[in-house]
Protein backbone atom coordinates (compact mmCIF):
# COMPACT_ATOMS: atom_id res chain seq x y z
CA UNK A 1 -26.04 23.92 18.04
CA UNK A 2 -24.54 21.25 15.40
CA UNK A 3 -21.34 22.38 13.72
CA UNK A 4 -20.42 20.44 10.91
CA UNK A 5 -16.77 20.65 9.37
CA UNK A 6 -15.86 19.50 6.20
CA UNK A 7 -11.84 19.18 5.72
CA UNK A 8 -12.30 17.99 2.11
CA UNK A 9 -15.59 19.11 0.55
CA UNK A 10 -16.75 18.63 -3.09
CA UNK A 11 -18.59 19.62 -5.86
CA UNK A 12 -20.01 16.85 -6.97
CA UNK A 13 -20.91 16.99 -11.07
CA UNK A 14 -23.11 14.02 -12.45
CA UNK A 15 -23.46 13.64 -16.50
CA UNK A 16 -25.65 11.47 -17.72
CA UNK A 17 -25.16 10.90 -21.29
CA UNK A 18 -27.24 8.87 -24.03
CA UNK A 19 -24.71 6.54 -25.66
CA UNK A 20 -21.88 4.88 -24.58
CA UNK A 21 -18.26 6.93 -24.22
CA UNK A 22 -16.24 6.70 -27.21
CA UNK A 23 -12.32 7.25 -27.22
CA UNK A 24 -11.46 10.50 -29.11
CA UNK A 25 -14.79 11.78 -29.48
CA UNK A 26 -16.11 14.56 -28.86
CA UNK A 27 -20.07 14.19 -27.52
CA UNK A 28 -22.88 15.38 -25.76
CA UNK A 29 -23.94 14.85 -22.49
CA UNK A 30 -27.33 14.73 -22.04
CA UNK A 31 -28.12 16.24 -18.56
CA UNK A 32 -25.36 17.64 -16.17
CA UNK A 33 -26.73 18.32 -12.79
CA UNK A 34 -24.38 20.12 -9.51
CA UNK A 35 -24.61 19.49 -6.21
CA UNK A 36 -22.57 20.43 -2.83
CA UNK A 37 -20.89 17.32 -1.45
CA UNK A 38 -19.51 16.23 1.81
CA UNK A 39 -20.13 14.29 4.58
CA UNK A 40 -20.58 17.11 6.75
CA UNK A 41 -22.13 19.27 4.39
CA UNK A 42 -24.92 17.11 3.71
CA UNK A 43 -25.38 16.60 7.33
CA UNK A 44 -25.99 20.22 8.17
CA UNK A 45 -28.33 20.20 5.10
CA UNK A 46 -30.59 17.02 6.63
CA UNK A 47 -29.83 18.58 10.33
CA UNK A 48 -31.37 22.18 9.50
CA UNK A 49 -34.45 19.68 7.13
CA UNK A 50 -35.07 18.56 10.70
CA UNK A 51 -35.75 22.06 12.25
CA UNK A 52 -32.03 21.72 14.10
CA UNK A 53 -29.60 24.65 14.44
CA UNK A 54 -26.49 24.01 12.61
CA UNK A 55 -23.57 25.88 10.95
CA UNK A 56 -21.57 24.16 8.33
CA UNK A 57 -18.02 24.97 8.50
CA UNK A 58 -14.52 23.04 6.49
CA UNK A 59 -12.00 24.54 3.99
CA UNK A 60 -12.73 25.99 0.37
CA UNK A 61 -11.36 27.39 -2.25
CA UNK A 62 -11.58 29.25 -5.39
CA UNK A 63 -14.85 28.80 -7.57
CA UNK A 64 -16.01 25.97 -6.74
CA UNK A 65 -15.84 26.88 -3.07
CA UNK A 66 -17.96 30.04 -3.65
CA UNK A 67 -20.46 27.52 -5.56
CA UNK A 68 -20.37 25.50 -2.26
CA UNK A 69 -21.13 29.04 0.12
CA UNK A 70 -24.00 30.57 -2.04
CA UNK A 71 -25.86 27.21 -2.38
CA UNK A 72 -25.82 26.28 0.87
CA UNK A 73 -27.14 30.18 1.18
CA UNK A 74 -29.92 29.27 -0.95
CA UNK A 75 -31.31 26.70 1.17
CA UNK A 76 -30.76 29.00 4.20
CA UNK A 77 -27.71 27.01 6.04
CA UNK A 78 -25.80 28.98 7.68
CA UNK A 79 -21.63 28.70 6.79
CA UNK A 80 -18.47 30.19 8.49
CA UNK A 81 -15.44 27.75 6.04
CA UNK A 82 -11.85 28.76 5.95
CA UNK A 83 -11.03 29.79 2.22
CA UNK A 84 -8.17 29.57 0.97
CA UNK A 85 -5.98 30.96 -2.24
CA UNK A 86 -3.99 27.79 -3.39
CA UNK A 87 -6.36 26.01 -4.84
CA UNK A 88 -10.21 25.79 -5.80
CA UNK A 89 -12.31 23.12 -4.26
CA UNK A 90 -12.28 19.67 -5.43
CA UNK A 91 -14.61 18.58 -8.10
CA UNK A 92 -15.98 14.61 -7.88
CA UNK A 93 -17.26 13.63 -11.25
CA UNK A 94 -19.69 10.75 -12.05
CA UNK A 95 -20.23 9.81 -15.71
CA UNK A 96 -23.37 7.57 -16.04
CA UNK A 97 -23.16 5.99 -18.92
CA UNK A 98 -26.19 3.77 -21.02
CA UNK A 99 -26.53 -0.04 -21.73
CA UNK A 100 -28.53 -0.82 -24.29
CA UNK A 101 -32.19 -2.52 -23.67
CA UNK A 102 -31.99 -2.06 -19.43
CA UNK A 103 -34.66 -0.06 -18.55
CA UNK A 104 -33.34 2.73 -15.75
CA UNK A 105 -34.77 6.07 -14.16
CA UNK A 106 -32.45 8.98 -14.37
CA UNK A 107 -31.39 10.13 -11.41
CA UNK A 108 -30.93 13.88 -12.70
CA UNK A 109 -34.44 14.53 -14.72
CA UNK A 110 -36.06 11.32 -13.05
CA UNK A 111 -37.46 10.21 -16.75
CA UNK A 112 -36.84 6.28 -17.65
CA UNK A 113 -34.47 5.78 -20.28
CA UNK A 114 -31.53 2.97 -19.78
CA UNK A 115 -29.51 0.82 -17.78
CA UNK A 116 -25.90 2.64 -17.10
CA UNK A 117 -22.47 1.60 -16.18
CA UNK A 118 -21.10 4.23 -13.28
CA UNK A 119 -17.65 5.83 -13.97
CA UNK A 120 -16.90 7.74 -10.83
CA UNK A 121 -13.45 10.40 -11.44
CA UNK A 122 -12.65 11.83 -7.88
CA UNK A 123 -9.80 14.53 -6.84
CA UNK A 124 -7.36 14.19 -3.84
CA UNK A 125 -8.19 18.17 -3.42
CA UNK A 126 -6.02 20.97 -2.42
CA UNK A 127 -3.39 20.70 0.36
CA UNK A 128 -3.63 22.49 3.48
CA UNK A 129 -0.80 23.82 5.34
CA UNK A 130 -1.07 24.09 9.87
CA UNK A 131 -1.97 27.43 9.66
CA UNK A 132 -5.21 26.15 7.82
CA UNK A 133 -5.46 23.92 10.80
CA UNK A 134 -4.87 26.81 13.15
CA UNK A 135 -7.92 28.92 11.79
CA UNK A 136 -10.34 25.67 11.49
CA UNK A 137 -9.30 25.09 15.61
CA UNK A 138 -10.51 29.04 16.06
CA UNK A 139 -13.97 28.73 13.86
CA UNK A 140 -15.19 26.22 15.97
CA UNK A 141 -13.85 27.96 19.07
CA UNK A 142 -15.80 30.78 18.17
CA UNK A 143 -18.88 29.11 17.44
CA UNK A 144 -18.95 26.97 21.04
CA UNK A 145 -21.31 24.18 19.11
CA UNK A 146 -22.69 21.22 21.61
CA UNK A 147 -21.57 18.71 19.06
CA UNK A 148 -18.49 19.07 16.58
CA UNK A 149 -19.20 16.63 13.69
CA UNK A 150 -16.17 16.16 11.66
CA UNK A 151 -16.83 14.38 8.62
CA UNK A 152 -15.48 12.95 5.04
CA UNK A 153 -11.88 12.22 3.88
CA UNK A 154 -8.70 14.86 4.98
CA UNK A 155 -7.10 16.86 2.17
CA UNK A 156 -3.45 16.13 1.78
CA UNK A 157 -0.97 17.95 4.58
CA UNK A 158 -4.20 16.90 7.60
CA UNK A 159 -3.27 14.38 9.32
CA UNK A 160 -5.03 12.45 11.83
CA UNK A 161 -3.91 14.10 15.04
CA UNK A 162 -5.45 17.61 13.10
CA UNK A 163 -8.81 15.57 14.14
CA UNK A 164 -7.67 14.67 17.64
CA UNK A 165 -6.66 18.32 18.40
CA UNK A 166 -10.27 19.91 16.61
CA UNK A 167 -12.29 17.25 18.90
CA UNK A 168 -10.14 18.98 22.35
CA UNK A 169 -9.88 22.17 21.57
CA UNK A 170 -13.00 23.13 23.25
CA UNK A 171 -15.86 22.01 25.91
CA UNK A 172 -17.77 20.33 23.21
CA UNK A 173 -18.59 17.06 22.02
CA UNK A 174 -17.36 15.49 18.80
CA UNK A 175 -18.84 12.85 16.62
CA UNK A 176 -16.36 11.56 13.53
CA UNK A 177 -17.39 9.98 10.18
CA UNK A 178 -14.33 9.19 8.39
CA UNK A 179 -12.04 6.38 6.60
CA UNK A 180 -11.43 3.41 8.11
CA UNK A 181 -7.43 4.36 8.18
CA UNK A 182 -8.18 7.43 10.02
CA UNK A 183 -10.38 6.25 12.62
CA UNK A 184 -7.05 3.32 13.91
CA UNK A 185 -4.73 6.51 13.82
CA UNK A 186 -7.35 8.68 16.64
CA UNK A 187 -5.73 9.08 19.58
CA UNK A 188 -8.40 10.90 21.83
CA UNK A 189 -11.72 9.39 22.97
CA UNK A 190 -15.02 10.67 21.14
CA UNK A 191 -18.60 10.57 21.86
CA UNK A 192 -20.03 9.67 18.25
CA UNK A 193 -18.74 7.67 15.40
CA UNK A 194 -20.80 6.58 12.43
CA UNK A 195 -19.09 3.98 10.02
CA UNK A 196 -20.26 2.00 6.82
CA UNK A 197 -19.47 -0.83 6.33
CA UNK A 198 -15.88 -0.33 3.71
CA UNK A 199 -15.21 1.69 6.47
CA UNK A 200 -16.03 -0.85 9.61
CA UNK A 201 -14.18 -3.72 7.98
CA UNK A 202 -10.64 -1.36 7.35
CA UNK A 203 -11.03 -0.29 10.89
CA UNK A 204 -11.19 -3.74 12.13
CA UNK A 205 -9.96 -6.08 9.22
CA UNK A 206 -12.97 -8.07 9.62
CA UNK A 207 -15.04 -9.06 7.28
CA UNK A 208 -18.88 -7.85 7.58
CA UNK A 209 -21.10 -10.83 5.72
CA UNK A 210 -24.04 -10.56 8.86
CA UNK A 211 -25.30 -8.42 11.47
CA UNK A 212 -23.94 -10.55 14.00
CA UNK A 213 -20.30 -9.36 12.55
CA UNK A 214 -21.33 -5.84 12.46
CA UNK A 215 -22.10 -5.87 16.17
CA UNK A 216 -18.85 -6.85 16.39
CA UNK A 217 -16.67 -5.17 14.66
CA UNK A 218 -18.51 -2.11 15.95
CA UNK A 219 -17.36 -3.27 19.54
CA UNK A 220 -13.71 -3.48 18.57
CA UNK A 221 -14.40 0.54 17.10
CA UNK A 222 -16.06 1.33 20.50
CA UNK A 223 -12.94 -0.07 22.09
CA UNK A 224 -11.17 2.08 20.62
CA UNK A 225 -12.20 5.15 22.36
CA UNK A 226 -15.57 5.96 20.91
CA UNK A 227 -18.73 5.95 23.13
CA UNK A 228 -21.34 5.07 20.59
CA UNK A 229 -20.76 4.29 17.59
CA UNK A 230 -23.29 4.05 14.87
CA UNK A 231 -22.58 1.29 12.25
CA UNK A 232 -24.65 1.58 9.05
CA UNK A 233 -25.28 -2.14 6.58
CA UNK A 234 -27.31 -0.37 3.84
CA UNK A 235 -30.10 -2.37 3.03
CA UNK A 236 -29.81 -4.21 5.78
CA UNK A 237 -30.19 -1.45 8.45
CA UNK A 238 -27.95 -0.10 10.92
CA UNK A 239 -26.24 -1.81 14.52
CA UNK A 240 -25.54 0.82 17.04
CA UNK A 241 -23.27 0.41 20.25
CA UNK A 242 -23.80 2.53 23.38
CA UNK A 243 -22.34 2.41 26.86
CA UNK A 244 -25.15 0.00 28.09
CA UNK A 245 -26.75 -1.81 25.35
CA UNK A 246 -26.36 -2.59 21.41
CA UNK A 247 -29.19 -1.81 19.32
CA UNK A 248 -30.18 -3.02 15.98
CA UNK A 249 -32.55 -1.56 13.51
CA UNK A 250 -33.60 -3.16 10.20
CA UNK A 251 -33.95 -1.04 7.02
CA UNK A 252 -37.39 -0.36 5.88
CA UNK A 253 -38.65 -2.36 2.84
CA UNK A 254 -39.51 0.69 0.70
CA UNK A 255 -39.14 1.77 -2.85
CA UNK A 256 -35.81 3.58 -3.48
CA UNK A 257 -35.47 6.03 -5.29
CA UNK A 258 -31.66 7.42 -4.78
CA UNK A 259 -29.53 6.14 -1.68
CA UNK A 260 -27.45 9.50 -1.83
CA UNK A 261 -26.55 10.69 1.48
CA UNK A 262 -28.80 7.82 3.37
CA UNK A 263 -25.96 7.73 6.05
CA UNK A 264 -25.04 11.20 6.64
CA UNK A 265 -29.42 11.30 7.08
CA UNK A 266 -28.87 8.62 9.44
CA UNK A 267 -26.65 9.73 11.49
CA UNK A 268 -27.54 13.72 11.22
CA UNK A 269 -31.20 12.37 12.81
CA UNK A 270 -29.75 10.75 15.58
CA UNK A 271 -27.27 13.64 16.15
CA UNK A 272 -30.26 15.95 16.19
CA UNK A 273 -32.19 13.41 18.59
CA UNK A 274 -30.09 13.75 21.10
CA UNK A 275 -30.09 17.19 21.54
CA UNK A 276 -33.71 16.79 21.51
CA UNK A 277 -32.53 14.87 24.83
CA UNK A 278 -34.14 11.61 23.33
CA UNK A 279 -32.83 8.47 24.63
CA UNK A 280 -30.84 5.87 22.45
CA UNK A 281 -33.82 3.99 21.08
CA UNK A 282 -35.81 7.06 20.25
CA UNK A 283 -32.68 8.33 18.65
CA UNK A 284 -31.96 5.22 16.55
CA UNK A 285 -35.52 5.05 15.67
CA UNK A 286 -35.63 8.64 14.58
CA UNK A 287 -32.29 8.22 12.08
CA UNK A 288 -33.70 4.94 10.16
CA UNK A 289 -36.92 7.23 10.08
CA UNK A 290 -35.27 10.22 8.22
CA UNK A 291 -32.90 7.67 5.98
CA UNK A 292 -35.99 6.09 5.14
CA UNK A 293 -37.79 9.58 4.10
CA UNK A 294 -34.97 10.54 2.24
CA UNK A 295 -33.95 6.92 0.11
CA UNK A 296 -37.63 7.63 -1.11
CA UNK A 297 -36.77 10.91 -3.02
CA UNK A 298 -34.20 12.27 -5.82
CA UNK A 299 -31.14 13.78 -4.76
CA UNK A 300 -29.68 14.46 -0.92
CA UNK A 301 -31.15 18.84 -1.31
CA UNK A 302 -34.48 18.19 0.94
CA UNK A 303 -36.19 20.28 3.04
CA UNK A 304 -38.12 18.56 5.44
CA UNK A 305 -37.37 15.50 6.66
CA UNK A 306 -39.82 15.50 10.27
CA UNK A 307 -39.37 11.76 11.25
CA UNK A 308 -42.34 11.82 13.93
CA UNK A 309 -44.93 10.88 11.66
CA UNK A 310 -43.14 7.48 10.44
CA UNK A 311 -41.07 6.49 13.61
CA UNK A 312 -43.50 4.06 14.60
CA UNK A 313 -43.24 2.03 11.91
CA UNK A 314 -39.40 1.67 12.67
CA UNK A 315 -38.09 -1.48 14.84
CA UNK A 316 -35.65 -1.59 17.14
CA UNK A 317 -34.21 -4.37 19.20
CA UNK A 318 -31.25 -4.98 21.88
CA UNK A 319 -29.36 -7.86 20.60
CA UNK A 320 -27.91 -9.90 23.51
């Protein structure tokens, strides 16, 4: 079993509106649309698309946290978060606003209408004190998962050594997809580590212009103490560094449709993979698969995202 935990989780609310913002006005937004956000939150939603067991576990709060709990309900995810009274859950707000005469699809209602300008609004979120810390470390003791994936930026009061402590608190393994910053402060070794690239180049302070610097950089990160790590480009695919080999895998030339969550897809699938007891090619092969299934629909709420019947069609190399 996957647990997922979620220090910092979201709600993420997306307005579109049809004119441009104007300063004391009041307007109209033409479509609002709410989703749950957070890295590991989306990855137990693409891990149970897959057929995988998962549980998705972090800290909430309040209203919005209850929003987070009964929609992942809906979608039949399992959840066991720490709630607590000081404050509700975060809310990360994106404001899409038209230009005039540049055609665009909307990403909430999928209808063309114009080109926007992106104004994205997003909250530190509530502190935590160590006793939150104390009853995340006991969740995922009770739950025993094969692979602890912590993932998406720490609330203020959790530090970086909170992370070190959840990844040995138990017989498990852990994988980690967070901030650059964080990952240099990690003081124990970890199995998994998936970075993109804002995140690869703070770890490492280089800059990432080609693959060849990816494999790199991702070298100095697996130096660091993680066994494989999993380096996403985007569009231009993903580099990933195991104990024997580094692997490369070109994005598929396909029409996008919404790039939400195409990383946490990514890396779920080759989470999942390897509990499947794939090896590292299959399992690379199988993540660009499901990011590939998923960059082809609206929004990061899917259901299935079977990779079998596309992997094929994904290449992977061993770059010398």
């Amino acid at each position: 079993m996957l647990l997922t935990l979620t220090p910092n989780p979201a709600v993420d609310q997306t307005i579109e509106m049809d004119e441009p913002l104007e300063p004391d006005t009041v307007q109209k937004s033409a479509n609002a649309q709410f989703d749950s956000g957070g890295g590991g939150i989306n990855l137990s939603q693409f891990v149970h698309a897959l057929g995988g067991e998962t549980v998705a576990s972090g800290i909430t709060g309040g209203f919005t946290g209850y929003f987070i709990e009964q929609d992942l309900k809906e979608f039949g995810i399992p959840t066991d978060f720490c709630t607590i009274e000081s404050a509700p859950t975060r809310i990360n707000s994106t404001i899409l606003v038209p230009e005039r005469d540049r055609p665009r699809t909307s990403r909430v209602t999928g209808s063309e209408s114009s080109e926007t300008v992106e104004y994205q609004i997003r909250q530190a979120g509530p502190a935590v004190t160590d006793a939150v810390i104390d009853q995340l470390v006991e969740t995922v003791r009770e739950h025993e998962p094969e692979i602890l994936v912590i993932a998406g930026s720490l609330p203020p009061g959790m530090e970086p050594e909170a992370v070190d402590r959840l990844a040995t608190a138990g017989d498990w393994e852990t994988a980690v997809n967070v901030h650059g910053d964080v990952l240099l402060e990690l003081e124990e070794t970890y199995e998994y580590c998936r970075t993109n690239q804002a995140a690869t180049e703070m770890a490492t302070g280089r800059t990432i212009d080609s693959i060849t610097d990816c494999e790199q950089a991702a070298l100095e990160i697996q130096a660091m103490g993680f066994e494989r790590v999993v380096a996403s480009m985007g569009s231009e695919g993903a580099v990933m560094i195991t104990p024997e080999q580094t692997l490369y895998s070109p994005a598929v030339d396909v029409d996008v449709v919404d790039t939400k969550g195409a990383g946490d897809a990514l890396f779920g699938a080759i989470l999942w993979a390897y509990e499947q007891g794939w090896d590292d090619t299959k399992a690379l092969r199988a993540g660009v698969a499901t990011a590939w299934k998923l960059v082809t629909v609206k929004g990061s709420t899917v259901t299935d995202l079977s990779p079998q019947d596309r992997m094929d069609k994904v290449h992977v190399w061993e770059m010398s």
